[in-house]
Protein backbone atom coordinates (compact mmCIF):
# COMPACT_ATOMS: atom_id res chain seq x y z
CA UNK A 1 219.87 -69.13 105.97
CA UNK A 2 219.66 -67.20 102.56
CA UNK A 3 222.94 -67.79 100.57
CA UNK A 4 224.63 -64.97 99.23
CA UNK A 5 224.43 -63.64 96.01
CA UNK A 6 222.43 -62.11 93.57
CA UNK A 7 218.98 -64.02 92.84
CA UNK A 8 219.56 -64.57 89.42
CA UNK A 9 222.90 -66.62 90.01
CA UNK A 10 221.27 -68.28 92.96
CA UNK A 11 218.30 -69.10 90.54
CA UNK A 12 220.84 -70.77 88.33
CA UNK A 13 222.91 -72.32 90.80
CA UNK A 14 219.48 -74.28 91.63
CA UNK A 15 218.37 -75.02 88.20
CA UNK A 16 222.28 -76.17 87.48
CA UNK A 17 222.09 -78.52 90.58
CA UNK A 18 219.13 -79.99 89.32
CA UNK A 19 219.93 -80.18 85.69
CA UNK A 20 222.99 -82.43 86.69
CA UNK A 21 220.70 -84.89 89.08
CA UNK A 22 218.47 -85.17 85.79
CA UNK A 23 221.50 -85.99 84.08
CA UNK A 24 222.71 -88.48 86.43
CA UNK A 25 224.95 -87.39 89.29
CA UNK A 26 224.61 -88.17 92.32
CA UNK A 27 222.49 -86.14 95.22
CA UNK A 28 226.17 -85.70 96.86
CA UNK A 29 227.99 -85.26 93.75
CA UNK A 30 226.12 -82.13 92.90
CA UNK A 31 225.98 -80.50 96.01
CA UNK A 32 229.75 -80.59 95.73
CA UNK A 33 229.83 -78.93 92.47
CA UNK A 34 227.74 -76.39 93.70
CA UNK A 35 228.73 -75.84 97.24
CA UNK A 36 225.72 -76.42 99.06
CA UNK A 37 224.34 -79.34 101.69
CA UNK A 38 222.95 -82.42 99.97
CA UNK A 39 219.81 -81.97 102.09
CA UNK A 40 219.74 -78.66 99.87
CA UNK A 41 219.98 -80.29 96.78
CA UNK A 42 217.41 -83.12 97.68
CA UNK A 43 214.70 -80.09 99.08
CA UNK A 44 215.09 -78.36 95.30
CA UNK A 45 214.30 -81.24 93.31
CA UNK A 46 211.16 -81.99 95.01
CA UNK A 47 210.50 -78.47 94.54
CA UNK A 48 211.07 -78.94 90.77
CA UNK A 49 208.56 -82.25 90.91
CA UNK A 50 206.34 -80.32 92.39
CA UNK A 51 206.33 -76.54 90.42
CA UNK A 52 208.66 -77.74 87.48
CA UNK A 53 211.23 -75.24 86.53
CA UNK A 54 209.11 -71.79 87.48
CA UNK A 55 209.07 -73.44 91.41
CA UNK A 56 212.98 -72.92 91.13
CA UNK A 57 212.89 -69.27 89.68
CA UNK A 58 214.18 -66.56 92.34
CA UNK A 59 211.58 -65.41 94.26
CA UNK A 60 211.13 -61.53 95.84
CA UNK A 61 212.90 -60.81 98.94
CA UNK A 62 211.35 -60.36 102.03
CA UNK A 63 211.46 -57.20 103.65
CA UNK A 64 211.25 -53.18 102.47
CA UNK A 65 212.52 -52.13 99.31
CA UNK A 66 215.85 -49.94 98.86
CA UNK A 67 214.94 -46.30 99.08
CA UNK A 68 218.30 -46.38 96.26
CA UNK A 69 218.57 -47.61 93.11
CA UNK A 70 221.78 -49.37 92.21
CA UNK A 71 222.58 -46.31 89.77
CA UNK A 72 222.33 -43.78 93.20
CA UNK A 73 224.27 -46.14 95.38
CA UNK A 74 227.65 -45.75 93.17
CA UNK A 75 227.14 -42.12 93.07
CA UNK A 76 226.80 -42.01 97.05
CA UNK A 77 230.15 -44.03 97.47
CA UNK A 78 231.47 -41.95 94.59
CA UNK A 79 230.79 -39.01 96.27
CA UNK A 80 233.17 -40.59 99.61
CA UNK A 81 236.21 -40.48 97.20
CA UNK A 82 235.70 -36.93 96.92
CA UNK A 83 236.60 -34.56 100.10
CA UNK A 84 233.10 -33.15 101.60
CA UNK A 85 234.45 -29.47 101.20
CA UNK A 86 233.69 -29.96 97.68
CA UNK A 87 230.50 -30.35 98.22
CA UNK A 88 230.05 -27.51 100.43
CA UNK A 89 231.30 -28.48 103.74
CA UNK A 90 233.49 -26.58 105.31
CA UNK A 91 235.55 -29.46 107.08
CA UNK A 92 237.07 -32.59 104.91
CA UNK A 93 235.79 -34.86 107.06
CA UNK A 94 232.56 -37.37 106.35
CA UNK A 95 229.69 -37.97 108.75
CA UNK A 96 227.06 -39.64 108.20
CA UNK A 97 224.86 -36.07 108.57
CA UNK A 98 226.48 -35.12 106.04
CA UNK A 99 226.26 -37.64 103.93
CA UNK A 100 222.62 -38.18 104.96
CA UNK A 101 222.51 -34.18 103.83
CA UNK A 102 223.69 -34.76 100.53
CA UNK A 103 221.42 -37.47 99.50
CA UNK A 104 218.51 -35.35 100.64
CA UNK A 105 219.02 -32.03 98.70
CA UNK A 106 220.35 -34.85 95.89
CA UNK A 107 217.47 -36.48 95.43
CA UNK A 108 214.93 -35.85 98.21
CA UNK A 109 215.32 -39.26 99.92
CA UNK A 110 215.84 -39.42 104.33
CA UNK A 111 218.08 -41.15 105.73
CA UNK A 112 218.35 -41.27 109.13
CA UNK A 113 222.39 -40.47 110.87
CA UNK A 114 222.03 -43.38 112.75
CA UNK A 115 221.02 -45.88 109.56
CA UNK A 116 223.71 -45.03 106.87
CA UNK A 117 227.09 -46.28 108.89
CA UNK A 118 224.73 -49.34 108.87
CA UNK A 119 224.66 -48.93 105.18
CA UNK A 120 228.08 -48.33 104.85
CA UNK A 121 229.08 -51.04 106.47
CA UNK A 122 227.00 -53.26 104.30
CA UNK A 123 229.59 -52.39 101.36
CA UNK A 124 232.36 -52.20 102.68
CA UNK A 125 232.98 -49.53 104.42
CA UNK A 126 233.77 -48.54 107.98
CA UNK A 127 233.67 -45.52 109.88
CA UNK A 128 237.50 -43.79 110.20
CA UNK A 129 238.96 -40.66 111.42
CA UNK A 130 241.49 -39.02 109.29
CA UNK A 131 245.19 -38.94 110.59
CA UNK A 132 246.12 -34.87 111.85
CA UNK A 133 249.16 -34.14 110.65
CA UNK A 134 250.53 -30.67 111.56
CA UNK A 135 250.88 -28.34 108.40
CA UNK A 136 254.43 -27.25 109.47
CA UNK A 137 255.81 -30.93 109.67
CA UNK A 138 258.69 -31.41 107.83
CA UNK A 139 259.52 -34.87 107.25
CA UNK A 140 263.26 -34.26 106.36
CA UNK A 141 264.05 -32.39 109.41
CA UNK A 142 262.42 -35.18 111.44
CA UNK A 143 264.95 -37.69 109.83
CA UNK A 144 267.61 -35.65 110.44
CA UNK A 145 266.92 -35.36 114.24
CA UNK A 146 266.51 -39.04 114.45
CA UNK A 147 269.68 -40.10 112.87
CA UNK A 148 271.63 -37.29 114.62
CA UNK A 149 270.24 -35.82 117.78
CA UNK A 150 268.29 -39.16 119.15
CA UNK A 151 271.27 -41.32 119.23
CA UNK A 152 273.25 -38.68 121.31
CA UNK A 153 269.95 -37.96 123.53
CA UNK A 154 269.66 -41.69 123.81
CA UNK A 155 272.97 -42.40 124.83
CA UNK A 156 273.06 -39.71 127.48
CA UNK A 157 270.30 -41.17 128.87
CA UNK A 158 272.09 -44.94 128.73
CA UNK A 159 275.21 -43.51 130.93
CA UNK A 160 273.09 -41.71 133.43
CA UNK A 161 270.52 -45.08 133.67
CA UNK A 162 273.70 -47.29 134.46
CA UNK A 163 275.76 -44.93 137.07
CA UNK A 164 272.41 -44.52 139.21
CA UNK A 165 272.67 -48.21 140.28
């Protein structure tokens, strides 16, 4: 399995790992230092006596290319710190319609609903619901009926809960 990262730090993780064999450490003592298996280690060397350094150079990855570059990812997650009413919605709550809306008329590209909680996901983010909260609540009064009226409501309740017995 792929390691994580970017392939420019994996392509110097690789050349580092082999760099210190050249220089002497062991096969076990550098996959230590650079957190892989040893077996690792050992398959990138003989890649390096076989190809030299170039063998050990990143290589593309498999698979299609983002529709996204890097500059219009930030802006999409950018745009989820903002509410979607003002961006023309008429509800302040996200979808993945929406969202999949906004990077059309943006810049022309489809996404399909289904694909970009996918997407999401892959940085970070999951798919929530905003807490309702009524518009008239009134946070004092609450406090004020649980310090005062719920202790007497309890209590009544406590008297009539041990005379039924």
């Amino acid at each position: 399995m792929r390691s994580s990262g970017l392939p420019q730090e994996l392509e110097y993780r690789r050349c580092l790992a082999v760099r210190r064999s050249l220089e002497g450490y062991s096969i076990d003592e550098v996959a230590d230092f650079v957190d892989v298996h040893p077996r690792t280690v050992k398959r990138w060397l003989q890649i390096f006596r076989e190809h030299g350094w170039d063998g050990l150079a990143s290589q593309p990855v498999a698979g299609r290319p983002c529709k996204l570059t890097a500059t219009q990812e930030k802006i999409v997650l950018r745009w989820l710190n903002d509410s979607p009413t003002e961006h023309g919605f008429p509800t302040g709550l996200w979808t993945a319609r929406r969202l999949g809306q906004l990077i059309w008329e943006e810049w022309g590209i489809a996404f399909h609903p289904r694909y970009l909680p996918d997407w999401l996901r892959r940085r970070g983010l999951t798919p929530q619901k905003p807490q309702r909260v009524p518009r008239e609540r009134d946070p004092e009064a609450i406090a004020n009926w649980l310090a005062i009226d719920w202790p007497r409501i309890k209590k009544k309740r406590d008297v009539n809960v041990r005379t039924s017995f």
